[in-house]
Protein backbone atom coordinates (compact mmCIF):
# COMPACT_ATOMS: atom_id res chain seq x y z
CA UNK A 1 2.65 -30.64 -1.01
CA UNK A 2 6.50 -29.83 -2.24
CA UNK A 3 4.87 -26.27 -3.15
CA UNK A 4 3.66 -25.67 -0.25
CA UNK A 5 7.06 -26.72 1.61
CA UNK A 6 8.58 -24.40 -1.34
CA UNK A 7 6.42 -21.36 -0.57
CA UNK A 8 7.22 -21.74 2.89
CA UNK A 9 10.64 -21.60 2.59
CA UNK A 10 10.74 -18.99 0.07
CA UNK A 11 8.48 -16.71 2.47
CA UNK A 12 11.38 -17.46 5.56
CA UNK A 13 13.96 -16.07 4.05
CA UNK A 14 12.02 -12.72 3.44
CA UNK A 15 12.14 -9.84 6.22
CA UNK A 16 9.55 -8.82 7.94
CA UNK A 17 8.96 -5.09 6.96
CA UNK A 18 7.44 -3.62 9.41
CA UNK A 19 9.17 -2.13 12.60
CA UNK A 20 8.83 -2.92 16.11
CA UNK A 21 5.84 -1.43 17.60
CA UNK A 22 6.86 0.95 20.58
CA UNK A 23 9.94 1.72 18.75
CA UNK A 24 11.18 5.10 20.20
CA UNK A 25 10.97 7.57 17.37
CA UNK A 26 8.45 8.64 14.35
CA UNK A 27 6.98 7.20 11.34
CA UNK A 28 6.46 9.12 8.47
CA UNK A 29 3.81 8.83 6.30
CA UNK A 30 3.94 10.49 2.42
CA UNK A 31 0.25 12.40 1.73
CA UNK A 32 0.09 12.06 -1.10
CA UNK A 33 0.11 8.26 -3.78
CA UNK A 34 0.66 6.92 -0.51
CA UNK A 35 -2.29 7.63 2.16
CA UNK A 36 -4.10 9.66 -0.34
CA UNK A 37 -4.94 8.66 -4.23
CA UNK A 38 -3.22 11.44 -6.09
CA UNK A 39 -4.80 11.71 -9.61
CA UNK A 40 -6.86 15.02 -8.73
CA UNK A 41 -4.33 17.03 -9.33
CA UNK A 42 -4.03 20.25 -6.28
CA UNK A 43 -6.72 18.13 -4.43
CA UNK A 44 -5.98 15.82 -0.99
CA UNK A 45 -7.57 12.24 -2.82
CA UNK A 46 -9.44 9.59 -1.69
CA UNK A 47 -7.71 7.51 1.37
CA UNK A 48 -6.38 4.62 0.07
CA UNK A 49 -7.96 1.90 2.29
CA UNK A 50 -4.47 -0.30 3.33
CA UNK A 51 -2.27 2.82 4.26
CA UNK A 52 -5.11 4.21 6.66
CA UNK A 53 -5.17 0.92 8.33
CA UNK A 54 -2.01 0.89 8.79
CA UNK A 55 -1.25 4.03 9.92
CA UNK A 56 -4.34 4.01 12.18
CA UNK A 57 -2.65 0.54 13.75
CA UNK A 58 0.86 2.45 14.54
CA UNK A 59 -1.38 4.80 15.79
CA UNK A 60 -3.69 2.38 18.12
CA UNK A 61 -0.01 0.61 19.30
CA UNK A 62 1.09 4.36 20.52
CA UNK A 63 3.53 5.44 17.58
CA UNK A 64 4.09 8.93 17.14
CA UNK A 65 2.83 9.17 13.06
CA UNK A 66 4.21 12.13 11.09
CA UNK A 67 2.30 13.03 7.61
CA UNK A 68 5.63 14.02 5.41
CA UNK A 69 4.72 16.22 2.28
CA UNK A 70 6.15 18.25 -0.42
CA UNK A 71 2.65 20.24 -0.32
CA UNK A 72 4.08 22.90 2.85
CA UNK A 73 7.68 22.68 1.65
CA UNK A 74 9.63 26.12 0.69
CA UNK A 75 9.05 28.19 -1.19
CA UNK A 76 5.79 29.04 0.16
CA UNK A 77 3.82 31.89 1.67
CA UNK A 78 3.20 31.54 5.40
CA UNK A 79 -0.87 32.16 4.10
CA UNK A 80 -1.07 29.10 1.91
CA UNK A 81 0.83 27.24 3.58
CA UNK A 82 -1.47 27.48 6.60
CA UNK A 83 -4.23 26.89 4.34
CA UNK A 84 -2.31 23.65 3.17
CA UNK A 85 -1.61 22.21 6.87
CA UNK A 86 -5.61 22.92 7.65
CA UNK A 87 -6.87 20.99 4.57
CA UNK A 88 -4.25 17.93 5.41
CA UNK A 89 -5.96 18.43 8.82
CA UNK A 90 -8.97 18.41 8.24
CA UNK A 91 -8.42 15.21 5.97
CA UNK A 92 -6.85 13.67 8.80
CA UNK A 93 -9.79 14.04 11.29
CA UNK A 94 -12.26 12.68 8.83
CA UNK A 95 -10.00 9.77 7.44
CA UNK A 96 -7.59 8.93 10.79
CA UNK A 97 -9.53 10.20 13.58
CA UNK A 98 -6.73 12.75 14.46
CA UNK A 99 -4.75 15.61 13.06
CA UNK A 100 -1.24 14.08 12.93
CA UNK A 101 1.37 16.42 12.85
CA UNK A 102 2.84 17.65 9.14
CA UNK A 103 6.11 17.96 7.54
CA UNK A 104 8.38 18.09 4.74
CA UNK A 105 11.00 17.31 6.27
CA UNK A 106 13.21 13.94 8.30
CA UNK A 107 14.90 13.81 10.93
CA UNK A 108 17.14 11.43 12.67
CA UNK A 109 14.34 10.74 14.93
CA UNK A 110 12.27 9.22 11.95
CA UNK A 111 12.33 4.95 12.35
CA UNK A 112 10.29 4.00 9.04
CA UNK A 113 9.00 6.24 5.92
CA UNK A 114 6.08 4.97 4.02
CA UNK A 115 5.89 7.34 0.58
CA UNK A 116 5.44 5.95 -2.84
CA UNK A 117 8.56 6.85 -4.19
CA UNK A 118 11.11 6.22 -2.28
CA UNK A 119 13.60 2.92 -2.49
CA UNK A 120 15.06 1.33 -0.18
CA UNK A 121 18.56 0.88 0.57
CA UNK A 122 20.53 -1.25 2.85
CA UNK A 123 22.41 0.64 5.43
CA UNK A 124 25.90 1.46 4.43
CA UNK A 125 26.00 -0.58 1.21
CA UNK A 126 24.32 1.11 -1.83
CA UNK A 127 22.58 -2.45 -1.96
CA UNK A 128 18.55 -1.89 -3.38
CA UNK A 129 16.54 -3.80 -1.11
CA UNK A 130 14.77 -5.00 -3.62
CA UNK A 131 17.21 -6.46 -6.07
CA UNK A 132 18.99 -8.29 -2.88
CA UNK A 133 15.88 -9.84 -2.07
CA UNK A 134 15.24 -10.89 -5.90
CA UNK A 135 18.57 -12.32 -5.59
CA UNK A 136 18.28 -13.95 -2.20
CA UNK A 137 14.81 -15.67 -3.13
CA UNK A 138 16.29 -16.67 -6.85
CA UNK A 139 18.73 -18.45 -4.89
CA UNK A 140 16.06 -20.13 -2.42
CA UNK A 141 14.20 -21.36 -4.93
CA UNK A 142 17.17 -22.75 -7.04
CA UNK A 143 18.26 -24.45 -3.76
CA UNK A 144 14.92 -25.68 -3.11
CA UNK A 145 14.30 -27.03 -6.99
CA UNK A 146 17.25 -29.14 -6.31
CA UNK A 147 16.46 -30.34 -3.15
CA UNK A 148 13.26 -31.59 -4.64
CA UNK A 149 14.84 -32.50 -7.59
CA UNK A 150 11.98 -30.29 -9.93
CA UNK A 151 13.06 -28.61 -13.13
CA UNK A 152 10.22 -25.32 -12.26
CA UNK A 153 8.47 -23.83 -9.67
CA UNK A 154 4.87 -22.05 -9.80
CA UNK A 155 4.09 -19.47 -7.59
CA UNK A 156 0.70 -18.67 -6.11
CA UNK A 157 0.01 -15.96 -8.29
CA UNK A 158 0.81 -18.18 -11.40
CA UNK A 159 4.42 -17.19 -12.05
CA UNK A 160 6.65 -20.06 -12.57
CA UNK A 161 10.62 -20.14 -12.10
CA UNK A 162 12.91 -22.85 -13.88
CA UNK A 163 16.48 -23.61 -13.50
């Protein structure tokens, strides 16, 4: 029972992550390690299951979805590089239901960006999302240890935080 009240408060204080659907502007969507498995090398992978949902649900709610790749970015020759868009096409129709229109670039139009390596920042800070949510659910659970008056704290998935 005090986990449960524990894991409920530790999951308020965490942002939701996903935008507003309807939001005026794009999404962006990384091709490859992202929507597509990238171990075959030069090859468009298998979809990876989760992104395609997703980006079929922005899709379904009316977002404008934007596949952003290094794969058509300079230098390359106009030929390939038509070659490249038709293949991410193609991959598109069979895995999305639609071509989606392909960059390699963003724009100040772009609202979210889904890619495997990027890291997120709080606006005008330098702050790494990540490491301010470490430290804002460090504190939580401190707060909450002592509230309860317990010495640890398991998590769901097993790991287990002491004062």
């Amino acid at each position: 029972m005090v986990a449960e009240a524990v894991a409920v408060q530790v999951a308020a204080c965490l942002p939701d992550s996903a935008p507003m659907s309807g939001a005026s502007g794009w999404t962006g969507c990384d091709l490859d390690g992202t929507l597509a498995d990238s171990r075959n090398a030069g090859e468009i992978g298998e979809p990876i299951p989760a992104m395609v949902e997703r980006i079929k649900k922005h899709l379904e709610d009316g977002d404008e979805v934007r596949i952003v790749t290094a794969r058509v970015a300079p230098p390359i020759e106009h030929t390939k590089e038509m070659q490249v868009r038709s293949e991410i096409g193609d991959w598109c129709r069979r895995h999305l239901g639609q071509v989606l229109p392909i960059t390699c670039r963003k724009d100040y139009g772009m609202i979210l960006l889904y890619d495997d390596r990027a890291v997120q920042v709080m606006t005008n800070t330098g702050i790494v999302v990540d490491q301010a949510l470490i430290g804002l659910l460090y504190e939580r659970v401190q707060s909450l240890l002592d509230h309860f008056g317990l010495d640890e704290f398991t998590f769901p998935d097993g790991e287990v935080w002491e004062r």
